[in-house]
C-alpha atoms as a PDB file:
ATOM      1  CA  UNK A   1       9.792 -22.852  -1.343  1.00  0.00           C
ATOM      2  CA  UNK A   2      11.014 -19.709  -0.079  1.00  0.00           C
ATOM      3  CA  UNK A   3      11.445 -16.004  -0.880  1.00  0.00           C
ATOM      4  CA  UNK A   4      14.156 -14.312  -0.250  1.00  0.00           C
ATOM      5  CA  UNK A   5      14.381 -10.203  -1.100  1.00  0.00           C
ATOM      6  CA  UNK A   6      16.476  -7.505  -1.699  1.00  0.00           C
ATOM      7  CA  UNK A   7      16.191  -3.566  -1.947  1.00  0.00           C
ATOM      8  CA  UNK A   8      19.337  -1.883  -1.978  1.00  0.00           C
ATOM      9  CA  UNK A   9      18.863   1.994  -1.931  1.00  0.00           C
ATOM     10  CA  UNK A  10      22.386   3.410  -2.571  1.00  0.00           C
ATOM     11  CA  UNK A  11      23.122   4.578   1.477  1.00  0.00           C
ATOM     12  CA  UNK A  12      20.047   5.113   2.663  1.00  0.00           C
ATOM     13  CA  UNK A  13      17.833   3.606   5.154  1.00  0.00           C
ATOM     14  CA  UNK A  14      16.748   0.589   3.971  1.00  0.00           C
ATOM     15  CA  UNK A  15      13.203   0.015   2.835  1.00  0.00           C
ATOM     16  CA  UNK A  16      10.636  -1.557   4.609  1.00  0.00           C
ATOM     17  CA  UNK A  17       8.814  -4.702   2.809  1.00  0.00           C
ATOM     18  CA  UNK A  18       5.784  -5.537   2.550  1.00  0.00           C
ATOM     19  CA  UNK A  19       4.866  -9.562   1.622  1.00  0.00           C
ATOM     20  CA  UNK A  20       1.623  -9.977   0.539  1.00  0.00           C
ATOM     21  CA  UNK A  21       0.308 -13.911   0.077  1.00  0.00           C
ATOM     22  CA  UNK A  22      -2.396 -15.309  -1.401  1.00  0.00           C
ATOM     23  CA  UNK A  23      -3.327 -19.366  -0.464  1.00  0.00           C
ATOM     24  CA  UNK A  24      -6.147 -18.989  -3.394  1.00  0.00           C
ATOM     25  CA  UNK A  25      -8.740 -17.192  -1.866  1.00  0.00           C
ATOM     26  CA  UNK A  26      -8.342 -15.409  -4.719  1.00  0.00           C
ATOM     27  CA  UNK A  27     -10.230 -17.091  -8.025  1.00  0.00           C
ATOM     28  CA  UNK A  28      -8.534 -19.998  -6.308  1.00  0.00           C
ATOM     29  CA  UNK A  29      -5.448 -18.630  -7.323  1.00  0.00           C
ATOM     30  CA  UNK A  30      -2.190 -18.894  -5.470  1.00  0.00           C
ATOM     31  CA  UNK A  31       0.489 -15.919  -5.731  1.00  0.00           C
ATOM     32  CA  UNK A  32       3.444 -13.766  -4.136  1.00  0.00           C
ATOM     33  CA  UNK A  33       3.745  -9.838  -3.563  1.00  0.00           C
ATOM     34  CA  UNK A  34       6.981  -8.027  -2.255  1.00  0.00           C
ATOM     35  CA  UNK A  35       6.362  -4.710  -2.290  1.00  0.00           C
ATOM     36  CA  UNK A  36       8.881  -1.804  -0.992  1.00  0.00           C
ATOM     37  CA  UNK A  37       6.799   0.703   1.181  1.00  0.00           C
ATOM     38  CA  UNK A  38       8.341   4.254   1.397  1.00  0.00           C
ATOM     39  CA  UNK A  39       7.671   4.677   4.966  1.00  0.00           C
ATOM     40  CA  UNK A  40       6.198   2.896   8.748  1.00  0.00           C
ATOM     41  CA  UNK A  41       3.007   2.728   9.245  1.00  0.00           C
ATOM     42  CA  UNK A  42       1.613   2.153   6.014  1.00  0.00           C
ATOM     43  CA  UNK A  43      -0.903   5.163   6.981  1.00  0.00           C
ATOM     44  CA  UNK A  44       0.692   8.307   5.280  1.00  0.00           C
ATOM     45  CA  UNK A  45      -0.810  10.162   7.439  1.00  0.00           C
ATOM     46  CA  UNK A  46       0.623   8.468  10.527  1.00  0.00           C
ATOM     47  CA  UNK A  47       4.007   8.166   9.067  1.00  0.00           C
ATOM     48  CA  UNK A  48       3.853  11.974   8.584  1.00  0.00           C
ATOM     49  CA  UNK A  49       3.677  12.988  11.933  1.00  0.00           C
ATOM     50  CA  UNK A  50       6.217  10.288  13.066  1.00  0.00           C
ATOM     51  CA  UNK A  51       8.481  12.072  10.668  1.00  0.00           C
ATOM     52  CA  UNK A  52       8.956   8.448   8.775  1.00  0.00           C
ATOM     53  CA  UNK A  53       7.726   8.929   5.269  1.00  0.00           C
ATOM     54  CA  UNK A  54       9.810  10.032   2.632  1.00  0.00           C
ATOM     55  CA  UNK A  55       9.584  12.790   0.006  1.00  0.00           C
ATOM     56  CA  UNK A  56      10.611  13.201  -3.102  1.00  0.00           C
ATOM     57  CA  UNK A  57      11.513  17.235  -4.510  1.00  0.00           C
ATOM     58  CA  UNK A  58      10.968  18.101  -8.114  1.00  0.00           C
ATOM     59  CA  UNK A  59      13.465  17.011 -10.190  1.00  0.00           C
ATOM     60  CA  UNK A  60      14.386  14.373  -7.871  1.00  0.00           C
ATOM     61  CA  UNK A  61      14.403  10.623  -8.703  1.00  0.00           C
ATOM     62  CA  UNK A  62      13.989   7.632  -6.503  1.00  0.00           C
ATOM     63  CA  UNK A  63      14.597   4.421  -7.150  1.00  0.00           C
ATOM     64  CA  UNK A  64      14.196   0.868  -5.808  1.00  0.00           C
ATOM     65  CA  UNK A  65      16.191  -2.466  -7.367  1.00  0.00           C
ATOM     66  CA  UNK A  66      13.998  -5.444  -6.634  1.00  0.00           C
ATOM     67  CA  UNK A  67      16.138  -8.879  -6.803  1.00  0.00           C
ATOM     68  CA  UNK A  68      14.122 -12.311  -5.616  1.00  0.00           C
ATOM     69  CA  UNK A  69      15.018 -15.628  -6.113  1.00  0.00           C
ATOM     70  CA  UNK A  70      13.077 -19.035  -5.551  1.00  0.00           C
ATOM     71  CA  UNK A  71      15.524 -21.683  -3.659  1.00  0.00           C
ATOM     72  CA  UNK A  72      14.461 -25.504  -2.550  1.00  0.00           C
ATOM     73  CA  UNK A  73      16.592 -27.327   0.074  1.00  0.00           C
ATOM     74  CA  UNK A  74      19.037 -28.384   0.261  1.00  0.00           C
ATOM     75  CA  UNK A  75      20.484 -25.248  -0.899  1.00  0.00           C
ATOM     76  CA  UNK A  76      20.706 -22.448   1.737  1.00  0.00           C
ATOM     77  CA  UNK A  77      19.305 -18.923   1.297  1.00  0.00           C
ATOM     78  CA  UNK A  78      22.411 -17.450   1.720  1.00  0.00           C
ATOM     79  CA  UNK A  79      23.442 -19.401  -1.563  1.00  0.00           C
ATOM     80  CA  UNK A  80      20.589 -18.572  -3.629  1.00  0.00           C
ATOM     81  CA  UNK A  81      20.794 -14.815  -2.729  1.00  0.00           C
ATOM     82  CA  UNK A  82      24.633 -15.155  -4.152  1.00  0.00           C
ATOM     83  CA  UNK A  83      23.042 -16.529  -7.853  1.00  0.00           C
ATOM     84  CA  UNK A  84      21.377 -13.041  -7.939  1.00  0.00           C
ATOM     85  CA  UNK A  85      24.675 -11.033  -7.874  1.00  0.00           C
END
């Protein structure tokens, strides 16, 4: 299996993703993460003085549509990205 993401963000630059996956070192559990991050490096700090975090002013909203979809071959990627509209 394969996962396939999505995070539009209405004309902006998209977000960077971060996959996190766990092969049950966990409680011997097995699971899947996507996470949008708001800015590169994942140090705030860092991404502050490279001027590549983001900000958000009072009042202001932000927003992030998360679409996945599990796909087997032989369908393509490209297909099961299309059953998510």
């Amino acid at each position: 299996m394969k996962l396939t993401g999505s995070f539009p963000t209405a004309g902006q630059t998209p977000l960077p993703v971060a996959l996190w996956l766990n092969y049950g070192g966990w409680r011997g559990l097995y699971h899947v993460i996507v996470e949008p991050w708001t800015s590169i490096p994942a140090n705030l700090a860092q991404a502050h003085e490279q001027k590549t975090s983001r900000s958000v002013n009072p009042g202001e909203e932000f927003a992030v549509e998360v679409k996945a979809t599990v796909y087997r071959k032989p369908e393509s990627w490209k297909r099961a990205l299309e059953r998510l509209g």
